[in-house]
C-alpha atoms as a PDB file:
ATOM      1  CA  UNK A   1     158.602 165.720 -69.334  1.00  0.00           C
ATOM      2  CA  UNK A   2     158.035 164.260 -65.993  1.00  0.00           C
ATOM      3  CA  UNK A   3     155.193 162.712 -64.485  1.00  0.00           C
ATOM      4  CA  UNK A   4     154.164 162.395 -61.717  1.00  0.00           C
ATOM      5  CA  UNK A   5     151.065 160.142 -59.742  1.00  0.00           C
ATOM      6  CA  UNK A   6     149.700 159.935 -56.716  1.00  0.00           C
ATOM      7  CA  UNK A   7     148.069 157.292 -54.554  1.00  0.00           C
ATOM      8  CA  UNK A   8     144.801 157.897 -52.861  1.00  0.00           C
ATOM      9  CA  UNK A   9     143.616 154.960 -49.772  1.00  0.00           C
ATOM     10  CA  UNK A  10     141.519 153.007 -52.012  1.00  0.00           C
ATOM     11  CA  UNK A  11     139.569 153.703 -55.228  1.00  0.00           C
ATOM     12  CA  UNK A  12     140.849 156.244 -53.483  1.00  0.00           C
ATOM     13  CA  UNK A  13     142.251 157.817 -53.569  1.00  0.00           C
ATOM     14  CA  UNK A  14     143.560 157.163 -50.888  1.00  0.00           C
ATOM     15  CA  UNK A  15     145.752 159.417 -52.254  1.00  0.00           C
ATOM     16  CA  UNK A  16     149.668 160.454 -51.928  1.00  0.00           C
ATOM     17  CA  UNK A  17     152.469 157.825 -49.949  1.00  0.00           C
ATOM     18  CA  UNK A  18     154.744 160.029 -47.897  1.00  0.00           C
ATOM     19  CA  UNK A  19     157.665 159.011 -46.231  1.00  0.00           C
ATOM     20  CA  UNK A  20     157.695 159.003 -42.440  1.00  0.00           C
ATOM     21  CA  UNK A  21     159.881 160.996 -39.992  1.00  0.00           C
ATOM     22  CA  UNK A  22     160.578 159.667 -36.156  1.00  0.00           C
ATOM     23  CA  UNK A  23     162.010 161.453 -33.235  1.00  0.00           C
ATOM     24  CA  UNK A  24     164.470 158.394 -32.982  1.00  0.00           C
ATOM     25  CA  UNK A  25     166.917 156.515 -35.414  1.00  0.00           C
ATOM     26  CA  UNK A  26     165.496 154.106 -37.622  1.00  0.00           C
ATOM     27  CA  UNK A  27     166.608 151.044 -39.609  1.00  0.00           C
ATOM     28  CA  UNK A  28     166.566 151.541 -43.118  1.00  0.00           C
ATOM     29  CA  UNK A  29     164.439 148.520 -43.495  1.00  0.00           C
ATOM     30  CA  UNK A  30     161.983 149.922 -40.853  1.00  0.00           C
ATOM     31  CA  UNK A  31     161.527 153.374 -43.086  1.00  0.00           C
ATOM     32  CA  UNK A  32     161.094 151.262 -46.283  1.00  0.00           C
ATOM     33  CA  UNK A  33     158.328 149.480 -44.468  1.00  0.00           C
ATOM     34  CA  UNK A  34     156.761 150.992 -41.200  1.00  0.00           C
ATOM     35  CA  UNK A  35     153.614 148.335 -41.266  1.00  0.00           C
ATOM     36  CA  UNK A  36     155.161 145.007 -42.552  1.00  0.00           C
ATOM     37  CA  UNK A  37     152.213 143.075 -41.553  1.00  0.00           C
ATOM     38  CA  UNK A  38     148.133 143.492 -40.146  1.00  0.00           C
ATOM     39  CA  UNK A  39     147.658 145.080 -36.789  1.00  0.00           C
ATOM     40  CA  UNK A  40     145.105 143.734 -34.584  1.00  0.00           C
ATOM     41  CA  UNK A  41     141.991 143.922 -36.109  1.00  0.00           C
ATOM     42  CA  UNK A  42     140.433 146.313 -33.319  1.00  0.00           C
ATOM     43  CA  UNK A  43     143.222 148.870 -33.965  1.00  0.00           C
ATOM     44  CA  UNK A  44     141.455 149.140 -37.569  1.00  0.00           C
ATOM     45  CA  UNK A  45     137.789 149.335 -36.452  1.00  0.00           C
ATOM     46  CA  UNK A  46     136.093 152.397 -35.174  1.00  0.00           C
ATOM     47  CA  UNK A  47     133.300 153.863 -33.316  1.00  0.00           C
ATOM     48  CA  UNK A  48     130.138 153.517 -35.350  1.00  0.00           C
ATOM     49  CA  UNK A  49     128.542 156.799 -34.911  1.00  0.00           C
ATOM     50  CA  UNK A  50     132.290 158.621 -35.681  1.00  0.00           C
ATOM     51  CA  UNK A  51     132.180 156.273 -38.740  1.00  0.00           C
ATOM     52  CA  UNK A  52     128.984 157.584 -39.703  1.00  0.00           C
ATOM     53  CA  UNK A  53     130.317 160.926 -39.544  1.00  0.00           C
ATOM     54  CA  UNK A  54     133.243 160.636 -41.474  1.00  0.00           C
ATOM     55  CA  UNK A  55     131.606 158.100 -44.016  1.00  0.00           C
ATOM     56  CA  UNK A  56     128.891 161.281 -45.200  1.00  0.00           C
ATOM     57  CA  UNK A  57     132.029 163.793 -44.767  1.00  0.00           C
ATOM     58  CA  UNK A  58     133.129 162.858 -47.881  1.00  0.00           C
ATOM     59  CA  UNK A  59     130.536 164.086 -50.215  1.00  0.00           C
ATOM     60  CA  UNK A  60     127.948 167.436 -49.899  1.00  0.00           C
ATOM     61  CA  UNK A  61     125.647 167.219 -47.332  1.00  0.00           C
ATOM     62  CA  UNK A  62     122.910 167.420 -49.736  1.00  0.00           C
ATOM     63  CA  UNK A  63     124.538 164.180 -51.499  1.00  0.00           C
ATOM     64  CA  UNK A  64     125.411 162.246 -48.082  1.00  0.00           C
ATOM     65  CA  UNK A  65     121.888 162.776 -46.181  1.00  0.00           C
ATOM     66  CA  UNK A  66     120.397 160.634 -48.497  1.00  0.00           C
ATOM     67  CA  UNK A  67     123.165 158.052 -49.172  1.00  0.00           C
ATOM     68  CA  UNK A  68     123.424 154.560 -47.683  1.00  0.00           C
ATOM     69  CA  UNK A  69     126.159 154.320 -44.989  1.00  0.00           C
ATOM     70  CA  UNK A  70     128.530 151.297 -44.589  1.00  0.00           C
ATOM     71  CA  UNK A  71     130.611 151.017 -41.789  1.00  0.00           C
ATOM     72  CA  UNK A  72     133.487 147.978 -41.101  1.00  0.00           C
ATOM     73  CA  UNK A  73     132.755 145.553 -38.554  1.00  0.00           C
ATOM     74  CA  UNK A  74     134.413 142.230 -37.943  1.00  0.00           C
ATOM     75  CA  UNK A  75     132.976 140.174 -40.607  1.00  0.00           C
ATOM     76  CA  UNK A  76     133.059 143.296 -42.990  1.00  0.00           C
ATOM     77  CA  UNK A  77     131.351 146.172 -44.502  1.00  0.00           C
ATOM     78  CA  UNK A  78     127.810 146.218 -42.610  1.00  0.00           C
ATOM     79  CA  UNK A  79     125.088 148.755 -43.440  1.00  0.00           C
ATOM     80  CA  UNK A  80     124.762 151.214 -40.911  1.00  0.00           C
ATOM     81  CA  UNK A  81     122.107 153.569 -42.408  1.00  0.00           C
ATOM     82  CA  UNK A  82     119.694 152.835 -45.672  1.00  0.00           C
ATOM     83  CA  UNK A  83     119.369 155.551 -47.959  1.00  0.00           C
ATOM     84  CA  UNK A  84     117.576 156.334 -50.896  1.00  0.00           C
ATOM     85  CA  UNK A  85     119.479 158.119 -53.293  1.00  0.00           C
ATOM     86  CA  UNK A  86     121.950 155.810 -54.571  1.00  0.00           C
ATOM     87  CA  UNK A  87     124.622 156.735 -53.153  1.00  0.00           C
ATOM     88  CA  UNK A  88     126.896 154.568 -50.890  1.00  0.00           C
ATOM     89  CA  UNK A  89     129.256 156.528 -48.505  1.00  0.00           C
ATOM     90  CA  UNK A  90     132.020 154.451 -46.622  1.00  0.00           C
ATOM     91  CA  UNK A  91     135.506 155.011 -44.831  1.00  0.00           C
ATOM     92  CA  UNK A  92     138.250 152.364 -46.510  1.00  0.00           C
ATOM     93  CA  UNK A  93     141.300 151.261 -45.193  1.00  0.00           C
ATOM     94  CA  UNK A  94     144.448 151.528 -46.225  1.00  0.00           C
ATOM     95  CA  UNK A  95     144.408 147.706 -47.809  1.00  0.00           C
ATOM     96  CA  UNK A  96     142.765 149.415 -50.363  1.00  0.00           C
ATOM     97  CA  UNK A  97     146.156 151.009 -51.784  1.00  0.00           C
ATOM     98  CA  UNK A  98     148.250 149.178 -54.031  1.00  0.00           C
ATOM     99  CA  UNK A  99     149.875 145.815 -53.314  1.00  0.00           C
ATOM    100  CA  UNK A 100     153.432 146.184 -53.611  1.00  0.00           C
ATOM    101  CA  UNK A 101     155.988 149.384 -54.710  1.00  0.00           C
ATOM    102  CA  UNK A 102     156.421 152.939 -53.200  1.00  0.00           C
ATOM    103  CA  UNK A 103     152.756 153.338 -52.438  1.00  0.00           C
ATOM    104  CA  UNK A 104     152.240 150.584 -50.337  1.00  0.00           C
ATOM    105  CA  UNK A 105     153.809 151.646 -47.829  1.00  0.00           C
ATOM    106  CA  UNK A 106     150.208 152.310 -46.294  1.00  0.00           C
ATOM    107  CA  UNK A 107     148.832 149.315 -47.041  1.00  0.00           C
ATOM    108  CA  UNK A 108     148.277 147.694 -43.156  1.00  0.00           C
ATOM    109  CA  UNK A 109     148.909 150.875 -41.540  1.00  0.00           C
ATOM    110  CA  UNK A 110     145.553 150.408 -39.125  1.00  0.00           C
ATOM    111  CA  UNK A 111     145.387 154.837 -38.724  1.00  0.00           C
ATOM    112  CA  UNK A 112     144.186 154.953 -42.384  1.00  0.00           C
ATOM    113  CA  UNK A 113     140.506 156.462 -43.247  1.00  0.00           C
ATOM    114  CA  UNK A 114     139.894 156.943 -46.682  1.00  0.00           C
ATOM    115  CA  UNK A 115     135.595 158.466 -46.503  1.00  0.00           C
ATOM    116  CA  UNK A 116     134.474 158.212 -49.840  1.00  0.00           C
ATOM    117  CA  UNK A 117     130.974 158.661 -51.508  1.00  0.00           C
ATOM    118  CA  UNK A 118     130.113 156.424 -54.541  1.00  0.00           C
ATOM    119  CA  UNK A 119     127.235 157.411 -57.376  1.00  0.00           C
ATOM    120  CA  UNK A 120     124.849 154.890 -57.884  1.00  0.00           C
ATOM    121  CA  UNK A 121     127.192 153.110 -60.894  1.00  0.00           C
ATOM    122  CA  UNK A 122     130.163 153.063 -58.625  1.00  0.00           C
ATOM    123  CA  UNK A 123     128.314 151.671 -55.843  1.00  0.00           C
ATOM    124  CA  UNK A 124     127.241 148.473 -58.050  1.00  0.00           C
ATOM    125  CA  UNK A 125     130.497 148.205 -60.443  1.00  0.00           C
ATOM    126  CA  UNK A 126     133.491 149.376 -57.664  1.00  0.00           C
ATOM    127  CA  UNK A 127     132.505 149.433 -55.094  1.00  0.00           C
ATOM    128  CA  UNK A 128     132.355 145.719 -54.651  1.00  0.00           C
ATOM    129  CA  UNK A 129     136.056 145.789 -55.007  1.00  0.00           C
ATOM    130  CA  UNK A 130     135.773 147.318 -51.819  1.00  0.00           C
ATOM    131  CA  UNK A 131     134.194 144.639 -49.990  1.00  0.00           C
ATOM    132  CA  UNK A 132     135.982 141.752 -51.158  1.00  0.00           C
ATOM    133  CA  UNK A 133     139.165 142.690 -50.375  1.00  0.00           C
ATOM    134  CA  UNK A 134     138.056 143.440 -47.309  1.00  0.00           C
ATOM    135  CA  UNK A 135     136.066 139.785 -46.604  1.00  0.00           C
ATOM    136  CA  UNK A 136     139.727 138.651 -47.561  1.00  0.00           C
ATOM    137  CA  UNK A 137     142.026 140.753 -45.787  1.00  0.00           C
ATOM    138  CA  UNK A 138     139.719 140.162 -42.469  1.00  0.00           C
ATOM    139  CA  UNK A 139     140.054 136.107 -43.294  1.00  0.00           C
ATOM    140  CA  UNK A 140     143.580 136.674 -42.575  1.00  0.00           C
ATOM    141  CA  UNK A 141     144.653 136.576 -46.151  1.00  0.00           C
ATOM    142  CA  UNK A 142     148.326 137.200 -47.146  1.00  0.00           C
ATOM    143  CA  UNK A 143     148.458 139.836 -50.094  1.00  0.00           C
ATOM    144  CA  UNK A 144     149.580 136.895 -52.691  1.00  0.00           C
ATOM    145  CA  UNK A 145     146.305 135.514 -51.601  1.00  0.00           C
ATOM    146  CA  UNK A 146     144.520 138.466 -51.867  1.00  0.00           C
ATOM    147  CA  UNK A 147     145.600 139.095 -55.467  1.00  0.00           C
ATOM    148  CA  UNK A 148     144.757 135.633 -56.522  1.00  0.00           C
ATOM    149  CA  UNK A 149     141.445 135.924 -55.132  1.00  0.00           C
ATOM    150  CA  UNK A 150     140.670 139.210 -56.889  1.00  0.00           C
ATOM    151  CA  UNK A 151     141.868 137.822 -60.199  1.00  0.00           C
ATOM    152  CA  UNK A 152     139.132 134.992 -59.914  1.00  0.00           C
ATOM    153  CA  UNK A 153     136.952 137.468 -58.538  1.00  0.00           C
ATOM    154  CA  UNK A 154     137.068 139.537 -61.551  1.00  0.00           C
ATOM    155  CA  UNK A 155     136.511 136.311 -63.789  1.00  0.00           C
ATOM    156  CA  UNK A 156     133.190 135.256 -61.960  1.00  0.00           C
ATOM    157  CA  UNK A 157     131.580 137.905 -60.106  1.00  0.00           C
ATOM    158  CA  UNK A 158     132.458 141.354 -60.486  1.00  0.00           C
ATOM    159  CA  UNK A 159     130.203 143.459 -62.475  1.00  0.00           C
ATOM    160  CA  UNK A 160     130.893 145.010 -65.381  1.00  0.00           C
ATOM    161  CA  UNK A 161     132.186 148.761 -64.988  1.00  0.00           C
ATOM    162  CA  UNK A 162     129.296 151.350 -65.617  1.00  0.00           C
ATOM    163  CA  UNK A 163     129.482 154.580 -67.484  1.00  0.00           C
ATOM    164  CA  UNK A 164     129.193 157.804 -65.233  1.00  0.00           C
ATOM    165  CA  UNK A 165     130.781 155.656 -62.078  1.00  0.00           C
ATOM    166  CA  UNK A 166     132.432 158.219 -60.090  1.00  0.00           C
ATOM    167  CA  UNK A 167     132.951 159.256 -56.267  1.00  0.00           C
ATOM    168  CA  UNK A 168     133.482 162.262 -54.003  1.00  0.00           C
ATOM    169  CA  UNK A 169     136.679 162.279 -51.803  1.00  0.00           C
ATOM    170  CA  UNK A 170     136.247 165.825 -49.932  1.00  0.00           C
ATOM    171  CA  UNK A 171     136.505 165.092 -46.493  1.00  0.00           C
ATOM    172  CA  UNK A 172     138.545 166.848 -44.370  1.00  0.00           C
ATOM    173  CA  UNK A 173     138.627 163.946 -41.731  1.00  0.00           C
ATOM    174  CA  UNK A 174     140.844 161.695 -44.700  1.00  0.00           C
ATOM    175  CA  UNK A 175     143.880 160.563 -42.923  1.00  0.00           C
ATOM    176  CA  UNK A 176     145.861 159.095 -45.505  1.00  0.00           C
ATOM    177  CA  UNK A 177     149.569 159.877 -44.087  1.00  0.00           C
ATOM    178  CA  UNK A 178     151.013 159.941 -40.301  1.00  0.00           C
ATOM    179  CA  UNK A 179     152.978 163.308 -40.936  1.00  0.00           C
ATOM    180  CA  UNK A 180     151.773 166.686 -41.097  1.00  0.00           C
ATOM    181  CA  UNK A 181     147.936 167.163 -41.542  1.00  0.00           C
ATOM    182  CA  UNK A 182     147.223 163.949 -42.421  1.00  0.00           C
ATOM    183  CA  UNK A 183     144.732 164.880 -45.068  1.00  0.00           C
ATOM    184  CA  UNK A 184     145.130 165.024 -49.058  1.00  0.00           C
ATOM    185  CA  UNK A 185     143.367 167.555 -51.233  1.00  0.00           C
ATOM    186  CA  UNK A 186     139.051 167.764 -52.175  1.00  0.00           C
ATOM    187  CA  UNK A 187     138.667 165.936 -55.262  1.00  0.00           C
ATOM    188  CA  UNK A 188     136.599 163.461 -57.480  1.00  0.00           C
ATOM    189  CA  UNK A 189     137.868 159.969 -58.682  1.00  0.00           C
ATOM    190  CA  UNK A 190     136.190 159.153 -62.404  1.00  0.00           C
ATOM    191  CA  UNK A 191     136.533 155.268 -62.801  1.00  0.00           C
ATOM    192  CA  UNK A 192     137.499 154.194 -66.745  1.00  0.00           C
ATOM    193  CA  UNK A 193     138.561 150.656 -68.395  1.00  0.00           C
ATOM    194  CA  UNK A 194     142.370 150.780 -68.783  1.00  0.00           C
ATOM    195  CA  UNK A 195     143.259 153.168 -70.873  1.00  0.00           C
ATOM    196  CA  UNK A 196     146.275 155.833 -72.153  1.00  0.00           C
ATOM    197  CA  UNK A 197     146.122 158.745 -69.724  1.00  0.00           C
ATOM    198  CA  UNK A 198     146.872 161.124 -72.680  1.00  0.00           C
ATOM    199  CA  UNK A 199     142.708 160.533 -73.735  1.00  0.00           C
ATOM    200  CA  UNK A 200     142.475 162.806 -70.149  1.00  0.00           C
ATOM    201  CA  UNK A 201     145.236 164.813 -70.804  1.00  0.00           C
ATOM    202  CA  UNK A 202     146.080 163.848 -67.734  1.00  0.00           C
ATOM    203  CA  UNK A 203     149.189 164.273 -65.845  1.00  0.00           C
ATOM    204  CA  UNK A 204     150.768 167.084 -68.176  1.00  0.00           C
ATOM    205  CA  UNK A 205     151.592 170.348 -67.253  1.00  0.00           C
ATOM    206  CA  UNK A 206     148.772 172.880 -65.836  1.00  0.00           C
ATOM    207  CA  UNK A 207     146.497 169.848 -66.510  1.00  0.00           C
ATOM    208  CA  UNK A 208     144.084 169.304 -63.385  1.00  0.00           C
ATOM    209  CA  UNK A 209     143.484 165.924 -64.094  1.00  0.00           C
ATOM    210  CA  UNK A 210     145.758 163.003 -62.395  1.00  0.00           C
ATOM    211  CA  UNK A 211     145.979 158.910 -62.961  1.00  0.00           C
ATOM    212  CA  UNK A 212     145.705 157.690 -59.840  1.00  0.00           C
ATOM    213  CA  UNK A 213     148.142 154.361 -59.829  1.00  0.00           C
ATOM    214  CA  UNK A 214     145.580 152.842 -57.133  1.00  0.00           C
ATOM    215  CA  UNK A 215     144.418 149.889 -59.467  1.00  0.00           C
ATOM    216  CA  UNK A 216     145.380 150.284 -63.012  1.00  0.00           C
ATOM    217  CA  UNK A 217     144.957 146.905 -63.635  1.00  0.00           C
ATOM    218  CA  UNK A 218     146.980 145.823 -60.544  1.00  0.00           C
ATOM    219  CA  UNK A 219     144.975 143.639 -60.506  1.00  0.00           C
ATOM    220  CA  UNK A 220     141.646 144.897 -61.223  1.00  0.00           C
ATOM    221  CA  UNK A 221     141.261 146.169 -64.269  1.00  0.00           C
ATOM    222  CA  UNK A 222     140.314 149.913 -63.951  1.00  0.00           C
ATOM    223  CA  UNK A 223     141.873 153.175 -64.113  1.00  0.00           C
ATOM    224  CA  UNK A 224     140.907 156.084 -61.825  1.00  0.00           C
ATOM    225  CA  UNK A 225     141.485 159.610 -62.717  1.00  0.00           C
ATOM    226  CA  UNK A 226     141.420 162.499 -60.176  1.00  0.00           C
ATOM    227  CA  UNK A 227     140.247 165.836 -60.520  1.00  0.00           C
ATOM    228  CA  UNK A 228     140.278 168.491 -57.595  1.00  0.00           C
ATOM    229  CA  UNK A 229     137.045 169.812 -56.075  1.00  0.00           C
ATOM    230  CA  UNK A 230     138.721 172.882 -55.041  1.00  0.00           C
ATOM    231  CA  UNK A 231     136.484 172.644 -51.783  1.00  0.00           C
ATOM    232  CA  UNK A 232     136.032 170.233 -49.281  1.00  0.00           C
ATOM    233  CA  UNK A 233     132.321 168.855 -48.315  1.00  0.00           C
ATOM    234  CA  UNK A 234     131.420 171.332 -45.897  1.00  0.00           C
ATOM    235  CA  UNK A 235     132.115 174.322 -48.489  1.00  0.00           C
ATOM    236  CA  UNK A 236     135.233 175.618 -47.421  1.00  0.00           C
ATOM    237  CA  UNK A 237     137.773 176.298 -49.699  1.00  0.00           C
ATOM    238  CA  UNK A 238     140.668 173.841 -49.683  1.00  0.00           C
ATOM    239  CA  UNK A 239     143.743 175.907 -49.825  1.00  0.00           C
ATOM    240  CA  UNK A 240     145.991 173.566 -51.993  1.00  0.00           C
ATOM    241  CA  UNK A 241     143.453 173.212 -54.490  1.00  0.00           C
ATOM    242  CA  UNK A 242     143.535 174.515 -57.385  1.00  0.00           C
ATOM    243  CA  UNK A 243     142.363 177.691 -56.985  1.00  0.00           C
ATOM    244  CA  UNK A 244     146.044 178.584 -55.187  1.00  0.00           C
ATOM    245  CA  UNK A 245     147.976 175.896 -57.485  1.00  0.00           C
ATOM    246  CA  UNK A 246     149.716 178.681 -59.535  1.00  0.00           C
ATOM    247  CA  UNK A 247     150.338 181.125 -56.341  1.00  0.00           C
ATOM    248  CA  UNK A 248     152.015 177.807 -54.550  1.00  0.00           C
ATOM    249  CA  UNK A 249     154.095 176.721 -57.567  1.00  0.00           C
ATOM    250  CA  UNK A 250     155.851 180.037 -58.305  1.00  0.00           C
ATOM    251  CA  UNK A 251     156.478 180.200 -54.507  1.00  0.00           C
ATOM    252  CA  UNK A 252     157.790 177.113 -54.408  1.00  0.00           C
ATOM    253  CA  UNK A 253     159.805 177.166 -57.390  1.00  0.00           C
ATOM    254  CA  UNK A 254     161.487 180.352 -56.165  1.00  0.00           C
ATOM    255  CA  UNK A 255     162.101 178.812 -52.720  1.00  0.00           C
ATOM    256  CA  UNK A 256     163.814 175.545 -53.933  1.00  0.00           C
ATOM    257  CA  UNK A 257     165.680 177.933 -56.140  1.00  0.00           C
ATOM    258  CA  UNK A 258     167.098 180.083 -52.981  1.00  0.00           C
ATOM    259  CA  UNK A 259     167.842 177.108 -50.091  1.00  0.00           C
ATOM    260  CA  UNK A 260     164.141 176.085 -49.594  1.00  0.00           C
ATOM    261  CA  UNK A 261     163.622 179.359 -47.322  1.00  0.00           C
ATOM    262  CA  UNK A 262     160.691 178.243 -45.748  1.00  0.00           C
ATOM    263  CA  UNK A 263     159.685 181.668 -43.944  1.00  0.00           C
ATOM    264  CA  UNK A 264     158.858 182.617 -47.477  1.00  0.00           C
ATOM    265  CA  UNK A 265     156.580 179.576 -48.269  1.00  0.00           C
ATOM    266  CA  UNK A 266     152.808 180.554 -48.561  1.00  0.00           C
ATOM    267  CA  UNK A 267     150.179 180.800 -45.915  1.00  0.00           C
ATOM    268  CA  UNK A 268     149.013 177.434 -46.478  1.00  0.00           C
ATOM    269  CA  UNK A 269     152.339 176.263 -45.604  1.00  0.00           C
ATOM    270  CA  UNK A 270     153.251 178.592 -43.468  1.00  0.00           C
ATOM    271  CA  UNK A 271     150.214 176.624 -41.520  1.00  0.00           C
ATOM    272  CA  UNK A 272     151.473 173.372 -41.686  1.00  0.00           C
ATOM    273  CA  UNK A 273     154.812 174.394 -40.442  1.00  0.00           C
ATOM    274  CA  UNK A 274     153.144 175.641 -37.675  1.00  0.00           C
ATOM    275  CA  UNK A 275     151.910 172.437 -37.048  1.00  0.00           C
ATOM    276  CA  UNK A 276     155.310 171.176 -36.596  1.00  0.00           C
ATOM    277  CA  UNK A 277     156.118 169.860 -40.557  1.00  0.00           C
ATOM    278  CA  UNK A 278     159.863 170.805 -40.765  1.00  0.00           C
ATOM    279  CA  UNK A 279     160.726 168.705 -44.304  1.00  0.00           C
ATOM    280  CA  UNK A 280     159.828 169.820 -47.824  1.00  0.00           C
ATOM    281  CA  UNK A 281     160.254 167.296 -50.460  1.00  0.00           C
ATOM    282  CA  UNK A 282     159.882 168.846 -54.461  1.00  0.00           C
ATOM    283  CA  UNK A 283     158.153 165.973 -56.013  1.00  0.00           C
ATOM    284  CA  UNK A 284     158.783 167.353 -59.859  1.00  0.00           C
ATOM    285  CA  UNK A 285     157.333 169.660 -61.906  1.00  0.00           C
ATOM    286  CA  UNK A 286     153.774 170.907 -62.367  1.00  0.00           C
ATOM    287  CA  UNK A 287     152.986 167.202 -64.492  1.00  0.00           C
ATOM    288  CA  UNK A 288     150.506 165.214 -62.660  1.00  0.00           C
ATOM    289  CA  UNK A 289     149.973 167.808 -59.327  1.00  0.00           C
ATOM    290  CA  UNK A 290     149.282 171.395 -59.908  1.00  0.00           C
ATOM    291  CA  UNK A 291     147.714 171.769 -56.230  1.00  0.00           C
ATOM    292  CA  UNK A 292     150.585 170.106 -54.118  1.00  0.00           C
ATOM    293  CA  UNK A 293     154.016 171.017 -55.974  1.00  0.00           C
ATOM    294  CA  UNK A 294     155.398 170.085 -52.641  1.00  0.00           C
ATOM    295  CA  UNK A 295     154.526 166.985 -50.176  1.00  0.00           C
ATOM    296  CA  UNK A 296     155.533 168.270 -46.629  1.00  0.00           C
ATOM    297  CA  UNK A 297     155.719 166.124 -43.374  1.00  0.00           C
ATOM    298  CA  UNK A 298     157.998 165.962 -40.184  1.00  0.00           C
ATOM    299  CA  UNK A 299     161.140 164.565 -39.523  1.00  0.00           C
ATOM    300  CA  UNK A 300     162.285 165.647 -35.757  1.00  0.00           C
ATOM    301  CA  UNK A 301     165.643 168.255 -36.336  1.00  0.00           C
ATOM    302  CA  UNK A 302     166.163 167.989 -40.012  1.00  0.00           C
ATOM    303  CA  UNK A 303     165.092 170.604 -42.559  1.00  0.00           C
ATOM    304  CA  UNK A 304     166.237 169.497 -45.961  1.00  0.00           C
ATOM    305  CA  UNK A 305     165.205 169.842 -49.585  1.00  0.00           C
ATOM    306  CA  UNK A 306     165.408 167.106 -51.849  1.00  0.00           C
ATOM    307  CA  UNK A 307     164.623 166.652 -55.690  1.00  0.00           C
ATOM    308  CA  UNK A 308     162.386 163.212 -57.042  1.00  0.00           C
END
């Protein structure tokens, strides 16, 4: 059976790597790698109040009120707002993706905003992950420098993992790709010493539960698993959750099966195409994503199908 995992921007998840469609022609090299190297460091940074915002998007209100707020400045994560629950809330960058193969094609892309929410174990066992690649990447490390500093990192100073450590990824502001809506789906990230993803079940058919390839072990030495929320932060339902996944996979199936008819798709896509997406890509079965059978972004005149 096939399987199938997606990337999340950092313990994200930051979440799925899609390929990117321009008006104009493009080098194959240039698609393979869009952001070969770190933009200016101001094209990463953001308005502090905005990053506030999006920071506490991630989680329930009732959970982000109370939760300490970091934002990035230029010397790194700096605490923007104490709070007294536990909880950490912060917006990553894409650096937080993995190093090298197909999902890194985000890694220095300076648009990235992964808001995520840690609980109280995540905020002292991974979330510290967080910050030093970030003190590293903002020294003006390469990535084989960043790698080697994370290995000793993990030697001398990183905590041990916690039971329970977990975060909320359920913002709607999550820009994890520069095609279609930008956003991923609601979900949780459950943080686990490598381990077989078959303990989760995860990644099998009409299984909700996914292995996010963001770190397993890459190098730190932690596996993430995803599980949708089915609604994002502010309560609304996310349509590709999982409460549609079985709607959206039949309609999918039957549209790859008759020319990828797209007039046909659901509502949800029938949304996104309004918002200009023109490109379906079938990404495999039902193993490892039940709530996004397809991946859908733009690419200016073309309107294919094609099978991964």
């Amino acid at each position: 059976m096939m399987q199938t995992r997606f990337t999340a921007v950092a313990p994200l998840l930051l979440v799925l790597a899609f390929v990117f469609g321009l008006a104009g022609p493009m080098s194959a090299e240039d698609a393979e790698n869009p952001y070969p190297s770190m933009a200016p460091l101001d094209q990463y940074l953001m308005d502090r109040d905005a990053e506030i915002a999006m920071a506490r998007s991630a989680a329930p209100p009732s959970i982000s009120r109370d939760a300490t707020v970091m934002v990035l400045g230029r010397r790194g994560y700096e605490t923007a707002v104490k709070g007294k629950n536990g909880f950490v809330c912060v917006v990553e960058r894409g650096w937080m993706g993995p190093f090298a193969g197909e999902f890194a094609v985000n890694f220095w892309n300076p648009k990235l905003r992964g808001p995520l929410c840690f609980n109280p174990p995540a905020a002292r066992s991974i979330l510290p992950m967080t910050y030093k690649r970030t003190e590293m990447v903002l020294a003006g490390q390469s990535k084989a420098q960043i790698i080697e500093g994370i290995k000793t990192f993990i030697k001398q100073k990183l905590p041990p993992l916690e039971p329970g450590a977990m975060s909320y990824m359920m913002s709607k502001e999550q820009y994890l790709s520069d095609a279609g809506q930008h956003h991923w789906i609601a979900h949780l990230m459950i943080y686990t010493p490598l381990m077989d993803s078959a303990v989760w079940g995860a990644d099998l058919s009409h299984s909700p539960v996914m292995l996010n390839p963001q770190f397993h072990g890459d190098p730190e030495p932690i596996d993430v698993f995803m599980i949708p929320a089915g609604r994002w932060s502010d309560g609304t339902a996310d349509p590709s959750s999982i409460s549609n996944a079985n709607q959206y996979e039949r309609c999918v199936a039957r549209e790859f099966q008759t020319g990828c008819n797209l007039t046909k798709v659901d509502a949800v896509t029938k949304e996104t195409m309004a918002a200009g997406v023109t490109l379906i890509e079938f990404r495999g079965d039902t193993a490892g994503m039940r709530v996004l059978t397809c991946a859908l972004w733009k690419r200016a005149g073309r309107n294919e199908t094609t099978s991964n």
